[in-house]
C-alpha atoms as a PDB file:
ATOM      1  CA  UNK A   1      75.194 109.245 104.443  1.00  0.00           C
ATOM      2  CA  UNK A   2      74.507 106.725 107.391  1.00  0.00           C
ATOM      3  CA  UNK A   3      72.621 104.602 105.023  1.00  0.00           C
ATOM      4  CA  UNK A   4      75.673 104.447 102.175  1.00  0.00           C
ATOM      5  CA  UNK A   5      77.085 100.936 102.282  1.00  0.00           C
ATOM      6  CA  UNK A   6      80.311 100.274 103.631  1.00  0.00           C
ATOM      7  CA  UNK A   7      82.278  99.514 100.912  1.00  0.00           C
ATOM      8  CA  UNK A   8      81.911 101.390  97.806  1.00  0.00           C
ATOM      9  CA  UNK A   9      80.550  99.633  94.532  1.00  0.00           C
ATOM     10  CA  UNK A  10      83.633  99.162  93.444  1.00  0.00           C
ATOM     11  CA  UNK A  11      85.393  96.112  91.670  1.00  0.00           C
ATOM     12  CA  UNK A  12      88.771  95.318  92.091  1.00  0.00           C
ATOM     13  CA  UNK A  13      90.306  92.113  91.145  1.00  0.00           C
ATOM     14  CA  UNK A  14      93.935  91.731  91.301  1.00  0.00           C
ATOM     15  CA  UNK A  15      93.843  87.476  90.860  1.00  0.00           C
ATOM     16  CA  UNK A  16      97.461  86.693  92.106  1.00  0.00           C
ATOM     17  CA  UNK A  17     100.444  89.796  92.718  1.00  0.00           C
ATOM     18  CA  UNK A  18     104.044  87.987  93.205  1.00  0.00           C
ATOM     19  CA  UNK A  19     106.797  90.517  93.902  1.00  0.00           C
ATOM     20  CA  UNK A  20     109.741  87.487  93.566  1.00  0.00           C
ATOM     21  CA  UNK A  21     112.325  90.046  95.535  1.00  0.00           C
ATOM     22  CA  UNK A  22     111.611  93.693  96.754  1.00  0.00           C
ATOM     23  CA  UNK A  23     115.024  94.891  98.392  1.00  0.00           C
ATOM     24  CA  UNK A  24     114.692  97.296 101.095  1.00  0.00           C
ATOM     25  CA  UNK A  25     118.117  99.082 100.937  1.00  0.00           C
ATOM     26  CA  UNK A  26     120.182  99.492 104.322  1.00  0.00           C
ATOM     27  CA  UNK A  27     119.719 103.338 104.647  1.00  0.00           C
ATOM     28  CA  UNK A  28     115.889 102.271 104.720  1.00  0.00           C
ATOM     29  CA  UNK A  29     115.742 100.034 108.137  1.00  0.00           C
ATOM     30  CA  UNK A  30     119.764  99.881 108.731  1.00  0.00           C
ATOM     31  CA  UNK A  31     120.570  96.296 107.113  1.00  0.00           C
ATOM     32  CA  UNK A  32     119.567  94.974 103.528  1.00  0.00           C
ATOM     33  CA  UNK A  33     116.442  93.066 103.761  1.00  0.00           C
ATOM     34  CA  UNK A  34     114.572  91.008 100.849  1.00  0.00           C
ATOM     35  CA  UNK A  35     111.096  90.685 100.740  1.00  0.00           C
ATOM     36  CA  UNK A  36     108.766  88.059  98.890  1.00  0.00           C
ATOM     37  CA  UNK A  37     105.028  89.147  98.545  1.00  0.00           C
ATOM     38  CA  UNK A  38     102.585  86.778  97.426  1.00  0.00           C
ATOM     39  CA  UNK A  39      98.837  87.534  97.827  1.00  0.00           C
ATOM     40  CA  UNK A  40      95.537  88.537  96.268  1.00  0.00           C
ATOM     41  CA  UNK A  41      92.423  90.818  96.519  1.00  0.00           C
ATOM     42  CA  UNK A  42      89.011  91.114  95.098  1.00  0.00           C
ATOM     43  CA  UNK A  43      86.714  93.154  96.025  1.00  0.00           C
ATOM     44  CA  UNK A  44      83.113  93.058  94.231  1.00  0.00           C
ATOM     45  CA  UNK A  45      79.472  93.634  94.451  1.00  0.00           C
ATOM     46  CA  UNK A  46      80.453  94.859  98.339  1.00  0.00           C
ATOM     47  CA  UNK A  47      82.204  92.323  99.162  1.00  0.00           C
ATOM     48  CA  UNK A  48      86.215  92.514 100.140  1.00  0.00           C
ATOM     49  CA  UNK A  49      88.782  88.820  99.820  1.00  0.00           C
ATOM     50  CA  UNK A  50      92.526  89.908 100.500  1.00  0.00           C
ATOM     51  CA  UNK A  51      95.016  87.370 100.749  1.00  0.00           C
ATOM     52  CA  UNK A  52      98.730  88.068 101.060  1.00  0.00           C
ATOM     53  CA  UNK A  53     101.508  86.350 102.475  1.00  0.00           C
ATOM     54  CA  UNK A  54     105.060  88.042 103.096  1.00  0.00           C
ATOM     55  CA  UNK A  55     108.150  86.778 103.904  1.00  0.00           C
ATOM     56  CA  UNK A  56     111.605  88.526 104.470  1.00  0.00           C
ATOM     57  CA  UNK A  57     114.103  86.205 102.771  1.00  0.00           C
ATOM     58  CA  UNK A  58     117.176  85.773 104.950  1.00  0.00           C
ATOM     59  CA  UNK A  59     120.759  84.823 103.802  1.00  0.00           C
ATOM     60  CA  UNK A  60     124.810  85.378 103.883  1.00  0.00           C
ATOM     61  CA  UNK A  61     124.623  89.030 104.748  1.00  0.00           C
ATOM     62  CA  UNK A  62     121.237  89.798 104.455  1.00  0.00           C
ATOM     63  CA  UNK A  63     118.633  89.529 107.745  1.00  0.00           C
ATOM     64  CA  UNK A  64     115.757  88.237 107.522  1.00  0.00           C
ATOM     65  CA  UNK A  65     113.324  86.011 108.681  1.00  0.00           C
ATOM     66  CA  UNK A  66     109.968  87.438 109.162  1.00  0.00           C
ATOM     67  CA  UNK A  67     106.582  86.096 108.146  1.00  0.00           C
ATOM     68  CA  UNK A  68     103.255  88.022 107.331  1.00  0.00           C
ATOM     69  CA  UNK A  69      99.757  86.043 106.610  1.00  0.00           C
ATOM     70  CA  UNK A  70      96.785  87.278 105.985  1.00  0.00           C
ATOM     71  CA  UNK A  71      93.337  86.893 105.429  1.00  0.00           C
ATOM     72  CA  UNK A  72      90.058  88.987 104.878  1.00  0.00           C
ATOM     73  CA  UNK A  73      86.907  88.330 103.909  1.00  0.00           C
ATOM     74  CA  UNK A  74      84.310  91.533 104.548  1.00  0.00           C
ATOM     75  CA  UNK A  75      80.962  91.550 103.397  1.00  0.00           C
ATOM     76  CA  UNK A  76      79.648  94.300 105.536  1.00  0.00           C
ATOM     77  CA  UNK A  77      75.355  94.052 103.614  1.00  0.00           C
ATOM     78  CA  UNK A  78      75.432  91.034 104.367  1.00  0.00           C
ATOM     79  CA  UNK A  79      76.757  91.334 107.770  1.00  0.00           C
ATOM     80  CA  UNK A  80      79.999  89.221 107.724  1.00  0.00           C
ATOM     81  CA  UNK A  81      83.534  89.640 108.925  1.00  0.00           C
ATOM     82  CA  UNK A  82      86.123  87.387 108.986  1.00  0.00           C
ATOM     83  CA  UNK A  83      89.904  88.322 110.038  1.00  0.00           C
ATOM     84  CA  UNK A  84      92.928  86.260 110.261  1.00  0.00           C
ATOM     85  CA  UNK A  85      96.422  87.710 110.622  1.00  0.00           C
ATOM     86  CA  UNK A  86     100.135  86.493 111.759  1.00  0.00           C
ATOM     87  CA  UNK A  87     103.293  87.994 112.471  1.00  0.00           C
ATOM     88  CA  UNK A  88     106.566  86.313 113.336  1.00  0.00           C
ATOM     89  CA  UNK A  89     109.129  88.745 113.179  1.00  0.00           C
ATOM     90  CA  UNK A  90     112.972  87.638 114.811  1.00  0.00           C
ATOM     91  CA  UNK A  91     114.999  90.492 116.264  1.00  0.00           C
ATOM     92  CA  UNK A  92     116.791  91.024 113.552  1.00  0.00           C
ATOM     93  CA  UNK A  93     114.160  91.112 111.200  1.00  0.00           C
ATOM     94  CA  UNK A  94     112.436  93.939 109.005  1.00  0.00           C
ATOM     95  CA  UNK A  95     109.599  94.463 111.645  1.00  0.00           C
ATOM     96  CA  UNK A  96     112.534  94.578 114.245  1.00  0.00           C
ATOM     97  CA  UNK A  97     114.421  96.904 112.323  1.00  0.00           C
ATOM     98  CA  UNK A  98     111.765  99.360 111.355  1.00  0.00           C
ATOM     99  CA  UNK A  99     110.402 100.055 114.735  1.00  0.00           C
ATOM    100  CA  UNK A 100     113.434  99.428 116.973  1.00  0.00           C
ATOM    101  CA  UNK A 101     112.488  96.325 118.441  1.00  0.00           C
ATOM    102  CA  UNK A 102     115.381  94.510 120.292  1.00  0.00           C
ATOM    103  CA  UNK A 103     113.401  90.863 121.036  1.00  0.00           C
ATOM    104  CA  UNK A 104     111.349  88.531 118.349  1.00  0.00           C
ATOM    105  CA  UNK A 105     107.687  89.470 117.998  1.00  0.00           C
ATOM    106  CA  UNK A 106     105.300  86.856 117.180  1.00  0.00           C
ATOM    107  CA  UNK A 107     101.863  88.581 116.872  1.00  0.00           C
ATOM    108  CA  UNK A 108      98.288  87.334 115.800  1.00  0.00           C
ATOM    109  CA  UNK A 109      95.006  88.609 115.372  1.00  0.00           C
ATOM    110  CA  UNK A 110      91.580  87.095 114.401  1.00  0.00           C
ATOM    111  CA  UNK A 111      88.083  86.667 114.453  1.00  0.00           C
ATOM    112  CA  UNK A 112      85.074  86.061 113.023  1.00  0.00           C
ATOM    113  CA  UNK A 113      81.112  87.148 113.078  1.00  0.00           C
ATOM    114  CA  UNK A 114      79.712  90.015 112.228  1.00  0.00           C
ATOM    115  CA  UNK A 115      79.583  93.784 111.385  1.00  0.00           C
ATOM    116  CA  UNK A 116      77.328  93.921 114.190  1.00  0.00           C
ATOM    117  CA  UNK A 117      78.365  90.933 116.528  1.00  0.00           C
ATOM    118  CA  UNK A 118      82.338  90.133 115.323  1.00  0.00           C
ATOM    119  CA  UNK A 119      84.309  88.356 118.395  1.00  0.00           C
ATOM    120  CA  UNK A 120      88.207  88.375 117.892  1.00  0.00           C
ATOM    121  CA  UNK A 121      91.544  88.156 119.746  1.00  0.00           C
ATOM    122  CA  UNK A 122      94.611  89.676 119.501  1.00  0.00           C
ATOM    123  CA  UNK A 123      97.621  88.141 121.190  1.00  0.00           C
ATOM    124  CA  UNK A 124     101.006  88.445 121.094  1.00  0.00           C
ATOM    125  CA  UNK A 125     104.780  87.692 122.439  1.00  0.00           C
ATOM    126  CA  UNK A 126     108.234  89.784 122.268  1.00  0.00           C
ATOM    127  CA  UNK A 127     110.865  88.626 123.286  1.00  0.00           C
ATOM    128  CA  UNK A 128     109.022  85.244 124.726  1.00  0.00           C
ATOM    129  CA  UNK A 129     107.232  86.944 127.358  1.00  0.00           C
ATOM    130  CA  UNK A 130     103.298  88.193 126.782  1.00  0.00           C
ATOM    131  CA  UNK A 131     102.785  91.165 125.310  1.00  0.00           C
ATOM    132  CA  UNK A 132      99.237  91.370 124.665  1.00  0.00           C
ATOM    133  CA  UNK A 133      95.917  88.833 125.346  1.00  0.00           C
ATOM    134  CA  UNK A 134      93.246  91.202 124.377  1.00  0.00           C
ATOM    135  CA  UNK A 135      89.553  90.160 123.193  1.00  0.00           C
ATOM    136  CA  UNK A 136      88.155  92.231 120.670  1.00  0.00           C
ATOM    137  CA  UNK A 137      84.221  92.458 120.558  1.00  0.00           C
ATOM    138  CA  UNK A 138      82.763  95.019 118.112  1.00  0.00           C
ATOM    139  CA  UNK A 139      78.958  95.492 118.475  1.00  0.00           C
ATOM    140  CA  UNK A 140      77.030  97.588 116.308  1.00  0.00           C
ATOM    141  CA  UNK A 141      79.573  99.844 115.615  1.00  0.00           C
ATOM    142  CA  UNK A 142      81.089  99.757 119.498  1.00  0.00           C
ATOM    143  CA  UNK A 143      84.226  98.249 119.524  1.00  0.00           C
ATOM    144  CA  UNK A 144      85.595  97.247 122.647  1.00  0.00           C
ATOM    145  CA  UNK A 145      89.018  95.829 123.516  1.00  0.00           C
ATOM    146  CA  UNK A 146      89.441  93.821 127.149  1.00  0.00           C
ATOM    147  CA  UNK A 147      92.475  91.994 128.428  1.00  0.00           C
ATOM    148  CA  UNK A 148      96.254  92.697 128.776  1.00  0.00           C
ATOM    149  CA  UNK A 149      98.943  94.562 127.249  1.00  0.00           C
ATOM    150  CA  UNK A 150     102.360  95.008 128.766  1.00  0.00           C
ATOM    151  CA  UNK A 151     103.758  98.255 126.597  1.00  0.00           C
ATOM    152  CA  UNK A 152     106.620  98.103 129.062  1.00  0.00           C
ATOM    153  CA  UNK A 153     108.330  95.597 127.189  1.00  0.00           C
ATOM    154  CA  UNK A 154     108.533  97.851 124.163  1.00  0.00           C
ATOM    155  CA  UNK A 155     112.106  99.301 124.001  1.00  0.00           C
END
């Protein structure tokens, strides 16, 4: 139905999840990794808050090191959209290990506006050298992505 809304009327309030230590096993990436998760979502009367914050805890044998925040606050009725997100991920992280990366990956991506006139950017590094400047532009339902990407750099 094109004139359903977005989100559904739905409510879901989780006030505060804290997982202290998840262990990812090393037959899961290929080295023991220990995750904290902090974060939060509620999502009400059409409107979507998420919050969360990871961080892969890194000590005497076990790798570590990366960092995951985020931030969303939708409200498609009303026409808002805001989007905030980091990655910094070392080589010899869980991000690293997962998808073969070789180099650190710091990564963002943001914006605000909205539903019909959001303005973001993604940009990003690996390995210290530029792996993406893109703006983001979405427009009515037309999303459109300018700028540079370097998937060469990708092992």
């Amino acid at each position: 139905d094109p004139n359903a809304p977005i989100l559904p009327d739905l409510d879901i309030d989780i006030g505060r999840l804290t997982v202290a230590r998840m262990v990812l096993a090393q037959p899961v990436t290929g080295a023991v990794h220990i995750l904290k998760i902090d974060g939060a979502t509620h999502i009400a009367e059409r409107r979507a808050q998420v919050t969360a914050s990871v961080v892969a805890l890194a000590g005497r044998g076990i790798a570590g090191g990366d960092r995951l925040n985020f931030k969303l606050d939708a409200v498609p009725d009303a026409n808002r959209l805001d989007l905030d997100a980091h990655l910094v991920a070392p080589a010899t992280g869980v991000v690293a290990s997962m998808s073969g990366l070789k180099a650190p990956l710091d990564f963002s991506i943001g914006g605000k506006g909205s539903w019909k006139a959001w303005q973001g950017k993604a940009t990003g590094t690996l390995g210290g050298a530029s792996f993406t400047d893109l703006a983001l532009t979405a427009n009515s339902g037309t999303f459109t992505v300018r700028g540079f990407a370097n998937p060469g750099l990708y092992p």
